[in-house]
PDB file of N, CA and C in Angstrom:
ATOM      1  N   UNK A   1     -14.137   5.291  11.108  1.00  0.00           N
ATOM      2  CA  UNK A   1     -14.145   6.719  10.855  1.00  0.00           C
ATOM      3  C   UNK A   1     -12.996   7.038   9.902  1.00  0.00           C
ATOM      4  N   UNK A   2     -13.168   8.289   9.162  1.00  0.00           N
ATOM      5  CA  UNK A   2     -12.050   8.473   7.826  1.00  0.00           C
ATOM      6  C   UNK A   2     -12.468   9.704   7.659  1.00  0.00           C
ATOM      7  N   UNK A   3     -10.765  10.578   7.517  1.00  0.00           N
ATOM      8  CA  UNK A   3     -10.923  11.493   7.357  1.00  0.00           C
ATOM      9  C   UNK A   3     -10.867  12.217   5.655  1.00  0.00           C
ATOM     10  N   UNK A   4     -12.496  12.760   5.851  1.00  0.00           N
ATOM     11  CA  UNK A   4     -12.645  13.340   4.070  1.00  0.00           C
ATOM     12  C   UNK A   4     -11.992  14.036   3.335  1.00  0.00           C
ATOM     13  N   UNK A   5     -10.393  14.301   4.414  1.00  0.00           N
ATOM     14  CA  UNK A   5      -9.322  15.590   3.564  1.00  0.00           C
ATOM     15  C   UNK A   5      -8.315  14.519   3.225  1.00  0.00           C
ATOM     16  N   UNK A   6      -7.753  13.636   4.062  1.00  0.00           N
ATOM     17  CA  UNK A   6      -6.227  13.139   3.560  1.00  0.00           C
ATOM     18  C   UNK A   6      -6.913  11.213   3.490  1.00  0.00           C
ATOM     19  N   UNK A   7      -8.495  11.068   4.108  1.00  0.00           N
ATOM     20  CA  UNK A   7      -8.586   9.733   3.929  1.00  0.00           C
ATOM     21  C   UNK A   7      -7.700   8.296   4.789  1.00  0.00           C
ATOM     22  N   UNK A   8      -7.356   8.869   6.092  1.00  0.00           N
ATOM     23  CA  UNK A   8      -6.891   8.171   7.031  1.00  0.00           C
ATOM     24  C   UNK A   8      -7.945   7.477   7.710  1.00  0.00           C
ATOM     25  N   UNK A   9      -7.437   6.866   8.137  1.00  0.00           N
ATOM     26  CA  UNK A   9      -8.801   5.674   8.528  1.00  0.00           C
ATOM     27  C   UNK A   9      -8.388   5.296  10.456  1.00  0.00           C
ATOM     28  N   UNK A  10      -9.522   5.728  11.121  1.00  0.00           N
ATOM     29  CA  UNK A  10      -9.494   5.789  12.714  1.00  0.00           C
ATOM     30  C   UNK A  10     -10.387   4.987  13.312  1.00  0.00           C
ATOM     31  N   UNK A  11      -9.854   4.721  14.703  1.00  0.00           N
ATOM     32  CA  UNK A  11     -11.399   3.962  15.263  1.00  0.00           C
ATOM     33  C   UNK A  11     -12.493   4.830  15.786  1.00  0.00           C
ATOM     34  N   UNK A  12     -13.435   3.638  15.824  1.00  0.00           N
ATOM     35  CA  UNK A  12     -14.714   5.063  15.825  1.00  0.00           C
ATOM     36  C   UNK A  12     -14.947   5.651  17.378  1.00  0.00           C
ATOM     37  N   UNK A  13     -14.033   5.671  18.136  1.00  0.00           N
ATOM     38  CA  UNK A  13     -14.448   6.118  18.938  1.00  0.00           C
ATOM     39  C   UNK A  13     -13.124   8.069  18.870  1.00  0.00           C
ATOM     40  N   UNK A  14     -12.764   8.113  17.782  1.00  0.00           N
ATOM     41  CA  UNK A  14     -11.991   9.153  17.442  1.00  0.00           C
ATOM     42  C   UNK A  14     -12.698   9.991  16.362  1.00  0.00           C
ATOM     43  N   UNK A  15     -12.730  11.371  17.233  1.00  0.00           N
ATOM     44  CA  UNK A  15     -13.467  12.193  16.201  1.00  0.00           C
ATOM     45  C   UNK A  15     -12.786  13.229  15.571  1.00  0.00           C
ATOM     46  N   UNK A  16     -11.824  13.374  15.302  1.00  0.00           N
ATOM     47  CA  UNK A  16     -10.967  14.200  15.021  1.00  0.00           C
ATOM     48  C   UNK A  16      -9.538  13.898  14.123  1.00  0.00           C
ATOM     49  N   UNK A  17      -9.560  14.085  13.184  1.00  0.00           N
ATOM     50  CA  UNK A  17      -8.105  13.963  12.387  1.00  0.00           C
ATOM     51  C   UNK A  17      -7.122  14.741  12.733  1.00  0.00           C
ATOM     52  N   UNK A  18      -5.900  13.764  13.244  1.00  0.00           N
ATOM     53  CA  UNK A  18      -5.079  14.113  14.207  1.00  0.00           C
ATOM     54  C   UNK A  18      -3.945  15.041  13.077  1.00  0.00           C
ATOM     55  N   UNK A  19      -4.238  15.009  12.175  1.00  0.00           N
ATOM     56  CA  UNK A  19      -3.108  15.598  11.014  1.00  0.00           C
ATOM     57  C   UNK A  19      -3.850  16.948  10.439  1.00  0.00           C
ATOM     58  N   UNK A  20      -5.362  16.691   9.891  1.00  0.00           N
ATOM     59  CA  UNK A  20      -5.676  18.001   9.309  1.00  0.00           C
ATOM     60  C   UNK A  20      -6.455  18.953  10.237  1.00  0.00           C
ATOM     61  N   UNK A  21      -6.719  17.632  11.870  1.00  0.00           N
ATOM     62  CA  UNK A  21      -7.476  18.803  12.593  1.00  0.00           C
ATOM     63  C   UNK A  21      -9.375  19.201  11.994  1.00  0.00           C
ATOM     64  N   UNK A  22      -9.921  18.238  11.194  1.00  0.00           N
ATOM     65  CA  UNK A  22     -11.175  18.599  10.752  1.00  0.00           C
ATOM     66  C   UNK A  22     -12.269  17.219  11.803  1.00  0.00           C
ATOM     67  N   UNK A  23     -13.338  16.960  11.514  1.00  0.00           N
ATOM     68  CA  UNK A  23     -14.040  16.412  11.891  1.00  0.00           C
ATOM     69  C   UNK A  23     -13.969  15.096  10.927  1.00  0.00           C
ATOM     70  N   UNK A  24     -14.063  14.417  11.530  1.00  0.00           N
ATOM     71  CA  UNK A  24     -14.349  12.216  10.981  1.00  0.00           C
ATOM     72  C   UNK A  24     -15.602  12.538  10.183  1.00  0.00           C
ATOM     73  N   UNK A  25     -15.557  11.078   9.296  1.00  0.00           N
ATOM     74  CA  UNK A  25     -17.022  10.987   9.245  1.00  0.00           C
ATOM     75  C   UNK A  25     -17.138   9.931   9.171  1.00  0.00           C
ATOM     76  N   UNK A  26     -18.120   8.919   9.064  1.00  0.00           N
ATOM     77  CA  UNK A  26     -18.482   7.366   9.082  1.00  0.00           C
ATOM     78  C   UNK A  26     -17.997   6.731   7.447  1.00  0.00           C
ATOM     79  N   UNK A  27     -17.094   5.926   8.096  1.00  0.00           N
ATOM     80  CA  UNK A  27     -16.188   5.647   6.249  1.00  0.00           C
ATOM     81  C   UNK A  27     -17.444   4.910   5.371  1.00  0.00           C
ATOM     82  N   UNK A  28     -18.796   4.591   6.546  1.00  0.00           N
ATOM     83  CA  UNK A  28     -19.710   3.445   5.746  1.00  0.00           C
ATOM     84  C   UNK A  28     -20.220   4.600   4.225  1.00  0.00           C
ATOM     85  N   UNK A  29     -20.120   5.955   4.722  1.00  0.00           N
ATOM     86  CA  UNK A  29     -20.878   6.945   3.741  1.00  0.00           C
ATOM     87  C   UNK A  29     -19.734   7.128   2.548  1.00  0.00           C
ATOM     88  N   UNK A  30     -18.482   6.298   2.636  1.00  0.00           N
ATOM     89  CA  UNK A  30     -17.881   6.790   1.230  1.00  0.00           C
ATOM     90  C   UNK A  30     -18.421   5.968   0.215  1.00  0.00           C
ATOM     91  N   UNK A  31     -18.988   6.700  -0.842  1.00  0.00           N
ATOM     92  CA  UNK A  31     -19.134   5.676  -2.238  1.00  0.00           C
ATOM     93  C   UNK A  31     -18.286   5.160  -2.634  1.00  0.00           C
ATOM     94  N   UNK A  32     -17.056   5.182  -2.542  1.00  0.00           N
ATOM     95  CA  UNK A  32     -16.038   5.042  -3.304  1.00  0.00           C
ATOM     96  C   UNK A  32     -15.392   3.687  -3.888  1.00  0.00           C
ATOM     97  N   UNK A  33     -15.520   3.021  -4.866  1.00  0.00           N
ATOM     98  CA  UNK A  33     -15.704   1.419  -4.912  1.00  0.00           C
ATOM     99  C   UNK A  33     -13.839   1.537  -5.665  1.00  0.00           C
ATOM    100  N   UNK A  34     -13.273   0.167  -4.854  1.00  0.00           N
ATOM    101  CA  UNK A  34     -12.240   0.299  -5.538  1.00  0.00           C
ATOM    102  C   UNK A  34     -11.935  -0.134  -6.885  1.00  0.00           C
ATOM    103  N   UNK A  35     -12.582  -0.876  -7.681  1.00  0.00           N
ATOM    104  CA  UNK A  35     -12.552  -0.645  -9.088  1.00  0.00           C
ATOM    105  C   UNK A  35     -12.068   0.615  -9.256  1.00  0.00           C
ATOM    106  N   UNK A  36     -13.222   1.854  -8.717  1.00  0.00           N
ATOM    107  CA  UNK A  36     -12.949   3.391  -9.260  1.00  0.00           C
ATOM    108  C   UNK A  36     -11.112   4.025  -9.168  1.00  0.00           C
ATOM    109  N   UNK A  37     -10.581   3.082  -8.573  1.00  0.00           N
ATOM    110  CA  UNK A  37      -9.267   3.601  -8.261  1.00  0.00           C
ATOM    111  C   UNK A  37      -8.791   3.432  -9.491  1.00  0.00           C
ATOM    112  N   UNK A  38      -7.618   3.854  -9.417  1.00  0.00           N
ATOM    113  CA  UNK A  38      -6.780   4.278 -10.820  1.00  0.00           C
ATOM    114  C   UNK A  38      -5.422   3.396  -9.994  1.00  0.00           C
ATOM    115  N   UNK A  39      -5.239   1.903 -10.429  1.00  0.00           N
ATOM    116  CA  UNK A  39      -4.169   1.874  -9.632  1.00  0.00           C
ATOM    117  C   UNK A  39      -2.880   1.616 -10.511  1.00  0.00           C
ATOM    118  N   UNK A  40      -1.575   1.997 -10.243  1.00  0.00           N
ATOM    119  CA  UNK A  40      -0.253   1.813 -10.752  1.00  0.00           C
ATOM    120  C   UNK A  40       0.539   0.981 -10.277  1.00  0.00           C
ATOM    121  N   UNK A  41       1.350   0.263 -10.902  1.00  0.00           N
ATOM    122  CA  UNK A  41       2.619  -0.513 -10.545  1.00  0.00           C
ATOM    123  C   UNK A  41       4.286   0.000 -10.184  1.00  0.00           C
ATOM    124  N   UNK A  42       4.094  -0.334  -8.863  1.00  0.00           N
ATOM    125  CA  UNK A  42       5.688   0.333  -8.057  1.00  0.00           C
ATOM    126  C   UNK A  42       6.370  -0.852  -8.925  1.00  0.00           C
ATOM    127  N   UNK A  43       7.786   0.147  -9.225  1.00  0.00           N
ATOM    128  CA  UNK A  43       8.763  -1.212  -9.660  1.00  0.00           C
ATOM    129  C   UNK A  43       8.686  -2.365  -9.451  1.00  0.00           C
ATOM    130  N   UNK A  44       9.370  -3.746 -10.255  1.00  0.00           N
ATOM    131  CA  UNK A  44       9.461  -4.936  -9.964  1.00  0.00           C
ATOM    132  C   UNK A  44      10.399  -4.879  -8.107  1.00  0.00           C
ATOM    133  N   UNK A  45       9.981  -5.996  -7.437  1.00  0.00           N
ATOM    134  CA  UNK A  45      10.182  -6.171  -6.616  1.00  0.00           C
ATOM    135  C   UNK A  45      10.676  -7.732  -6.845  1.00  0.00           C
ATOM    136  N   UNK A  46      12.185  -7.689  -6.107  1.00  0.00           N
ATOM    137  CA  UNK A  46      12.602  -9.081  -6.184  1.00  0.00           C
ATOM    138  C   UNK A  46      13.210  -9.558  -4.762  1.00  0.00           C
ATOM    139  N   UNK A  47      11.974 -10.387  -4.579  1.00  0.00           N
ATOM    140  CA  UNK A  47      11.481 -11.363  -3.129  1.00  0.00           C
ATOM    141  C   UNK A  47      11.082 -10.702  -2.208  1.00  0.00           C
ATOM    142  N   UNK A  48       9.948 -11.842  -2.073  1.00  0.00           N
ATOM    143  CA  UNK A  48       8.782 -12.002  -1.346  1.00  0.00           C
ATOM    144  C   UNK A  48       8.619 -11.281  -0.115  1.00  0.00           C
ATOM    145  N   UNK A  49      10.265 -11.283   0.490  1.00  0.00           N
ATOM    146  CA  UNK A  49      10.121 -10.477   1.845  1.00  0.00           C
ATOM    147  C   UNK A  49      10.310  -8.977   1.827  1.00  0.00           C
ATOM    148  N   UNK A  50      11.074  -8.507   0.954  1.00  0.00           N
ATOM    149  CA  UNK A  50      11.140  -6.947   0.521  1.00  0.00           C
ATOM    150  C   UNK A  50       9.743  -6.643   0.099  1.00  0.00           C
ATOM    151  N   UNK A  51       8.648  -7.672  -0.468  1.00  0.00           N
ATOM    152  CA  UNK A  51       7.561  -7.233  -0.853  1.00  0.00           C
ATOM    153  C   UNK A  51       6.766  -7.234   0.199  1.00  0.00           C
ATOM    154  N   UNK A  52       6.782  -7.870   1.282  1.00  0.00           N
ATOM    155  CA  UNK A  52       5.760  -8.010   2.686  1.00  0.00           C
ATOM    156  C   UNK A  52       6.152  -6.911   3.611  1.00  0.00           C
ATOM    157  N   UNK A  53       8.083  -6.227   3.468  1.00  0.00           N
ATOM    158  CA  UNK A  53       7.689  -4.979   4.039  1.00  0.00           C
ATOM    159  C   UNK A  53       7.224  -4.089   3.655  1.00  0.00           C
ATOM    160  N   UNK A  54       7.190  -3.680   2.142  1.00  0.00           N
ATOM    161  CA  UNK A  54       6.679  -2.799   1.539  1.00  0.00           C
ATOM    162  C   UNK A  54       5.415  -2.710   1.974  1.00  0.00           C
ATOM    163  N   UNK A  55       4.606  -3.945   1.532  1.00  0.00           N
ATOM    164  CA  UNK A  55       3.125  -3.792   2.134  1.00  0.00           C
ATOM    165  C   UNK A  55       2.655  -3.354   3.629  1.00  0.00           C
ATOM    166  N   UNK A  56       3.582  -4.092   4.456  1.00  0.00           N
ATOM    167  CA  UNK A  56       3.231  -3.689   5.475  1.00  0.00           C
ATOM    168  C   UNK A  56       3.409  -2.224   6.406  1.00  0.00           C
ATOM    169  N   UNK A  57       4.379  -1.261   5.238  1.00  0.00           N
ATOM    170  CA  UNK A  57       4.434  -0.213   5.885  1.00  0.00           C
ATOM    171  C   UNK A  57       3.301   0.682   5.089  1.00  0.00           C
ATOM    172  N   UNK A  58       2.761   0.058   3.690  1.00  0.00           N
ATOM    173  CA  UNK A  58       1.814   0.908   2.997  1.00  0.00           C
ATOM    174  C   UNK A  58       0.598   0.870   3.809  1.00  0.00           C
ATOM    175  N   UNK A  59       0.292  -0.226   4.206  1.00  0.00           N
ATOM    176  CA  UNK A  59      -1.052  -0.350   5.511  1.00  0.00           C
ATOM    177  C   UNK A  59      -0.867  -0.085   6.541  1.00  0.00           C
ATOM    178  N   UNK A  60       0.655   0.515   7.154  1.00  0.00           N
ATOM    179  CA  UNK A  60       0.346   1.634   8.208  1.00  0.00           C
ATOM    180  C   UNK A  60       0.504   2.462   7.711  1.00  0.00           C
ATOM    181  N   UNK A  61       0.728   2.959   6.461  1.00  0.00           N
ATOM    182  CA  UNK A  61       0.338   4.987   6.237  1.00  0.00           C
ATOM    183  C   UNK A  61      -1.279   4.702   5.584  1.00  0.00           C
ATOM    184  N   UNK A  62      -2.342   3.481   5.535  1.00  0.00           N
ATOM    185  CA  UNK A  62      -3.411   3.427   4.893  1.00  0.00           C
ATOM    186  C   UNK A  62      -3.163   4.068   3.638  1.00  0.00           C
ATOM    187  N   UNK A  63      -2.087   3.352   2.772  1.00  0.00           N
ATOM    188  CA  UNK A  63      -1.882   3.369   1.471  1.00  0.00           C
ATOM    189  C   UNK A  63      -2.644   1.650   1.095  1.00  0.00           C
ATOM    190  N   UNK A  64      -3.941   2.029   0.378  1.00  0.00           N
ATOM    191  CA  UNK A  64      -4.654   1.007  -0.855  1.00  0.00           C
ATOM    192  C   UNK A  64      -3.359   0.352  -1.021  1.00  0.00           C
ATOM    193  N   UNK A  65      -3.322  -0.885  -1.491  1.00  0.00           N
ATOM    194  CA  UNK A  65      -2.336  -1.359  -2.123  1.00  0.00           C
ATOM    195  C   UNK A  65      -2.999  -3.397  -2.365  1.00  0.00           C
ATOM    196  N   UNK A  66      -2.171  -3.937  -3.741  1.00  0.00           N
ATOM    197  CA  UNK A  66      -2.154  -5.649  -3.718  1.00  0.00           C
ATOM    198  C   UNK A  66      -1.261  -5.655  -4.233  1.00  0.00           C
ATOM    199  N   UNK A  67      -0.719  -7.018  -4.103  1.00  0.00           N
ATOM    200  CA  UNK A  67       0.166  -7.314  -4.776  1.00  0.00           C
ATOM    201  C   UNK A  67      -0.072  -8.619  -5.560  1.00  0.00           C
ATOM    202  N   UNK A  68       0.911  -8.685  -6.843  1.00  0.00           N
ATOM    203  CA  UNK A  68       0.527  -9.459  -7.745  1.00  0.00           C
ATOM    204  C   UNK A  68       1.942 -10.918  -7.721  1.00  0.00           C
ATOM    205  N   UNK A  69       1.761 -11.918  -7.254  1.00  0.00           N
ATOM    206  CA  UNK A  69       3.364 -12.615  -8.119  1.00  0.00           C
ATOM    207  C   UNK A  69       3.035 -13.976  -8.836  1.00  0.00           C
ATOM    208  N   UNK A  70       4.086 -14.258  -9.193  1.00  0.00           N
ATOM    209  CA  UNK A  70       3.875 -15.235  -9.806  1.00  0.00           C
ATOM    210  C   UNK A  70       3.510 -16.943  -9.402  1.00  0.00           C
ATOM    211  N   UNK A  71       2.716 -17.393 -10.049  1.00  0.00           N
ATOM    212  CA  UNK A  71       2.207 -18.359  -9.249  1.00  0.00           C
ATOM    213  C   UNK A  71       2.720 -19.836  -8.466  1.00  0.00           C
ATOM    214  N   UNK A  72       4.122 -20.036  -9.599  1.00  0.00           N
ATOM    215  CA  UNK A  72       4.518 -21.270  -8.811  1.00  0.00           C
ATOM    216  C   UNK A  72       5.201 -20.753  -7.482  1.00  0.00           C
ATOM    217  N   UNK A  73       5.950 -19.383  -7.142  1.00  0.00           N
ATOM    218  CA  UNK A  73       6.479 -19.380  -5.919  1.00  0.00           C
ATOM    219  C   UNK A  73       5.131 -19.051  -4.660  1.00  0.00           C
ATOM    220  N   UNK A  74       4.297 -18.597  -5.302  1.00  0.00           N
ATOM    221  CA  UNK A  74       3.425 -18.451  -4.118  1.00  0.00           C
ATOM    222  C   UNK A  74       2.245 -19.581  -3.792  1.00  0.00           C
ATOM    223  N   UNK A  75       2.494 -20.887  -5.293  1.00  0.00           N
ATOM    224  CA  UNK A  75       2.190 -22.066  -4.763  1.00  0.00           C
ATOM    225  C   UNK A  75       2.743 -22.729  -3.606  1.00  0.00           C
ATOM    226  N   UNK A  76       3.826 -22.911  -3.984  1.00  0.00           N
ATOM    227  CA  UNK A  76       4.666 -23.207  -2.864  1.00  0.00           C
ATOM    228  C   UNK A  76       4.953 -23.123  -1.715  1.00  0.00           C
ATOM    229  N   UNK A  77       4.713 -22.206  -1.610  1.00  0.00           N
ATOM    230  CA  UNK A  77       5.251 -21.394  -0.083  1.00  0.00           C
ATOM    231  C   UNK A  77       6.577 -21.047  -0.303  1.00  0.00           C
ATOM    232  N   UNK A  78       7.324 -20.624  -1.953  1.00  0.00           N
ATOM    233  CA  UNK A  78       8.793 -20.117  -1.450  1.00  0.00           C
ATOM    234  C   UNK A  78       9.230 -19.032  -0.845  1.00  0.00           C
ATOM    235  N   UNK A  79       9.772 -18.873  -0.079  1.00  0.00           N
ATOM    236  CA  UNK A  79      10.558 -17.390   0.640  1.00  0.00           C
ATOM    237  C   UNK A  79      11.802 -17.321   0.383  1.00  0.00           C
ATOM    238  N   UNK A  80      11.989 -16.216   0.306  1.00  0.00           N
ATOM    239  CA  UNK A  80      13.166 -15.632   0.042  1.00  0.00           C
ATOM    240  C   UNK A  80      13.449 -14.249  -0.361  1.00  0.00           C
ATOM    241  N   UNK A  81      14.547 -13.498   0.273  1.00  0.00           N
ATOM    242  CA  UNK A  81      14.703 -12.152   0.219  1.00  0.00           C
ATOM    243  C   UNK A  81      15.062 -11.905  -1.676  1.00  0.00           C
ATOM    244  N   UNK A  82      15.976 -13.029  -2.661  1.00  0.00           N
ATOM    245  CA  UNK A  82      16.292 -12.799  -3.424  1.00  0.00           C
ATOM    246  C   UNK A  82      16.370 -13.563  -4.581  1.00  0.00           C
ATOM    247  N   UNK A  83      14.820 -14.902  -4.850  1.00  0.00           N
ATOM    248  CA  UNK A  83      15.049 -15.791  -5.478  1.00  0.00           C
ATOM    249  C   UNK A  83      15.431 -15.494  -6.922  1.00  0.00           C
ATOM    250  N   UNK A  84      16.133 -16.311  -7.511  1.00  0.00           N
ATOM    251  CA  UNK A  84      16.139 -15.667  -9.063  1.00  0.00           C
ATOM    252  C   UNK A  84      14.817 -16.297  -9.463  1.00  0.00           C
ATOM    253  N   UNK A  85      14.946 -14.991 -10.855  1.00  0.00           N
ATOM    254  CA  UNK A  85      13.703 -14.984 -11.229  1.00  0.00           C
ATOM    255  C   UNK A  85      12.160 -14.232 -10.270  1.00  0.00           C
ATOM    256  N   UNK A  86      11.982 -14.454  -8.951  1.00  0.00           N
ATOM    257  CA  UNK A  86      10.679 -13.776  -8.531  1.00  0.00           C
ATOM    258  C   UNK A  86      10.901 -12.263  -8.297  1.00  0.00           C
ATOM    259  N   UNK A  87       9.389 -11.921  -9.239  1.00  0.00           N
ATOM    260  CA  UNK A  87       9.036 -11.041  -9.048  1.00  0.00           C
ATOM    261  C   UNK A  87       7.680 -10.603  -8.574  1.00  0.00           C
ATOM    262  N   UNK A  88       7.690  -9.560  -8.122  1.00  0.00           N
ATOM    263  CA  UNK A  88       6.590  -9.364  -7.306  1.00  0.00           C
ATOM    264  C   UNK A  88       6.137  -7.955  -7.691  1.00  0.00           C
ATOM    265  N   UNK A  89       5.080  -7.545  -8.092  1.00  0.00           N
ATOM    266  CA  UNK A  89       4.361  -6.528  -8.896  1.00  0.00           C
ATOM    267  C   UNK A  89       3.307  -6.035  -7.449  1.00  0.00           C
ATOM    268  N   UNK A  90       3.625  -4.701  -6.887  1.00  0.00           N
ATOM    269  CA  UNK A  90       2.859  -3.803  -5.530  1.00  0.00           C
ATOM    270  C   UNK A  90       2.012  -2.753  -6.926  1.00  0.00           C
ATOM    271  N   UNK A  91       0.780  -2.817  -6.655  1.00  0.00           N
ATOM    272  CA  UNK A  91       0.098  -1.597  -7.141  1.00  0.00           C
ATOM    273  C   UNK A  91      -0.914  -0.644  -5.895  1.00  0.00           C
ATOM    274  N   UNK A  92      -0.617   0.372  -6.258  1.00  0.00           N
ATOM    275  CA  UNK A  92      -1.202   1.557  -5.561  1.00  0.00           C
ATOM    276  C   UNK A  92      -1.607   2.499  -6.066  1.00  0.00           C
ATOM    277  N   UNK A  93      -2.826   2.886  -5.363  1.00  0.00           N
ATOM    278  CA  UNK A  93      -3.699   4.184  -6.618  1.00  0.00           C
ATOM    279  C   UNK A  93      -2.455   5.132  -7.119  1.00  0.00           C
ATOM    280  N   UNK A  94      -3.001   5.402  -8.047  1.00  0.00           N
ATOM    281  CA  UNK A  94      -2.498   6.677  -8.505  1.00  0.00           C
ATOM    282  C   UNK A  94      -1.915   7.936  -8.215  1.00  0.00           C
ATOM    283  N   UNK A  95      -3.084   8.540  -6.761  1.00  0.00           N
ATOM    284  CA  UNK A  95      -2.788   9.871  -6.142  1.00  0.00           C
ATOM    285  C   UNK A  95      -1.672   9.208  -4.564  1.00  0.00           C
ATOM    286  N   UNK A  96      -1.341   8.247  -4.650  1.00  0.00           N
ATOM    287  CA  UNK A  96      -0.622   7.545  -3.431  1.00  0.00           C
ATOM    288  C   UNK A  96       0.757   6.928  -3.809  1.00  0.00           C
ATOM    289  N   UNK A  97       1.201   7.266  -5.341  1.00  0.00           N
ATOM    290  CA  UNK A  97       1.975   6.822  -5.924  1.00  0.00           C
ATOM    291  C   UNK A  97       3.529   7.476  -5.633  1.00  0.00           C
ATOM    292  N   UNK A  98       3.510   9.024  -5.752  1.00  0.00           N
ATOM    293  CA  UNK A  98       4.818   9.080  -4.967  1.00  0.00           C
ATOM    294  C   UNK A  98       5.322   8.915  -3.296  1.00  0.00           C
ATOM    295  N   UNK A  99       4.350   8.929  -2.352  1.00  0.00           N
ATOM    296  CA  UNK A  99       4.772   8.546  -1.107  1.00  0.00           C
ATOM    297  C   UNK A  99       5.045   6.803  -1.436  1.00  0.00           C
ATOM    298  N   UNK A 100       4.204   6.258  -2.384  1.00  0.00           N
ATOM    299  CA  UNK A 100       4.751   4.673  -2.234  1.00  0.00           C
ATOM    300  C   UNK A 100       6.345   4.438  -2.691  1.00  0.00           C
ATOM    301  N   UNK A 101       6.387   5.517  -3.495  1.00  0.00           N
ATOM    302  CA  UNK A 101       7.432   5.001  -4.253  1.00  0.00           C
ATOM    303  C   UNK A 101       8.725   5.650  -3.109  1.00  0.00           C
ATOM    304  N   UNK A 102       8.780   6.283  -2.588  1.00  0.00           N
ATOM    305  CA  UNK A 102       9.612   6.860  -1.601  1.00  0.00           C
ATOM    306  C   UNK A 102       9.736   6.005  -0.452  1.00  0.00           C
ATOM    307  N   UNK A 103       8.757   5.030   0.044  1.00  0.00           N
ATOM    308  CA  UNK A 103       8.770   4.262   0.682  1.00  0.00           C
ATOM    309  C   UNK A 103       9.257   3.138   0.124  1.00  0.00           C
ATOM    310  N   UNK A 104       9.326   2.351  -1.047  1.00  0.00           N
ATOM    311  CA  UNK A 104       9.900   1.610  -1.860  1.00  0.00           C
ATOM    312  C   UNK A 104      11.499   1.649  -2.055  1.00  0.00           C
ATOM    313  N   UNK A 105      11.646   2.892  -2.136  1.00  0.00           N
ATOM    314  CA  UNK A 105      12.844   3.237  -2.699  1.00  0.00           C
ATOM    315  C   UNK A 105      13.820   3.149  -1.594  1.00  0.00           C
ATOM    316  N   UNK A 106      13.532   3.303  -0.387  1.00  0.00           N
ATOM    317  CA  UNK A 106      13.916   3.614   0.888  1.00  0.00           C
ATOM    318  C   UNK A 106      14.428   1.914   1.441  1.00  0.00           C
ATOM    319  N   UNK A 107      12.949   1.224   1.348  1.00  0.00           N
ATOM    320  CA  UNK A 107      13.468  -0.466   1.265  1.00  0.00           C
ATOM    321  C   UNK A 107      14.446  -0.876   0.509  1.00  0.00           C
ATOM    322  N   UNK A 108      14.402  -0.629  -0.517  1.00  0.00           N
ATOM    323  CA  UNK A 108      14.944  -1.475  -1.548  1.00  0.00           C
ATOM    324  C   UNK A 108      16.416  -0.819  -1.703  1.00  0.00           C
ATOM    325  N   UNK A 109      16.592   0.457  -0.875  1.00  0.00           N
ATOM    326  CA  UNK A 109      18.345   0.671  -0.964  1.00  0.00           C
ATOM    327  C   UNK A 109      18.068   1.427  -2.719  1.00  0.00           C
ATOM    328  N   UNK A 110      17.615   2.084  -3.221  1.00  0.00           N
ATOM    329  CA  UNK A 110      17.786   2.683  -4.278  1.00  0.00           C
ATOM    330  C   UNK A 110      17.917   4.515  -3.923  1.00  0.00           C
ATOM    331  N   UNK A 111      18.719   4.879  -4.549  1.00  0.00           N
ATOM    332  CA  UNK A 111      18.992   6.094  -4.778  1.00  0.00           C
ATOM    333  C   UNK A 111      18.853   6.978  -5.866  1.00  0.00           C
ATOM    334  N   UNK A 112      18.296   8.189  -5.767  1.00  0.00           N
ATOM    335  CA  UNK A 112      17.786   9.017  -7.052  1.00  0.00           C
ATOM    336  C   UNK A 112      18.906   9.876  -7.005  1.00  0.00           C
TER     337      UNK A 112
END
């Protein structure tokens, strides 16, 4: 179930969007193909683990999101909070772009 105002995503046994207060509807009826997204790139991200929290707090606000890196560290299996050199490229639609980036910014210790 997903709600057709803010697009939160519930189990189906919840009929009600707990934020806008409207009625669910069955997410099977959205057309919406993600090609159609418009997606953007949050700043470079440097290591792997600043990039797995990022993600993982964008998929609990059901912020769309992939991430892109480069291939010999994620051949590997390298980890690390700060390898030189890795970078790690998070994209997120367009209309989801300043809550990501506020959430980004928040990880990563940056200040506006």
């Amino acid at each position: 179930m997903i709600c057709p105002k803010c697009n939160a995503e519930y189990l189906d046994y919840i009929k009600d969007c707990s934020d806008c207060k409207i009625s669910l509807i069955d997410s099977s009826k959205i057309d919406l193909q993600i090609s159609d997204l418009k997606w953007t790139a949050l700043p470079d991200i440097q290591g792997k683990i600043y990039a797995d929290m990022i993600t993982d707090i964008l998929n609990q606000k059901s912020i769309p999101n992939y991430a892109r890196m480069d291939w010999a560290f994620s051949a590997y299996l390298v980890d690390g909070a700060n390898l030189p050199g890795q970078k790690i490229k998070i994209f997120v639609p367009k209309k989801n772009l300043k809550q990501a980036l506020s959430i980004t910014t928040s990880i990563l210790g940056i200040h506006k």
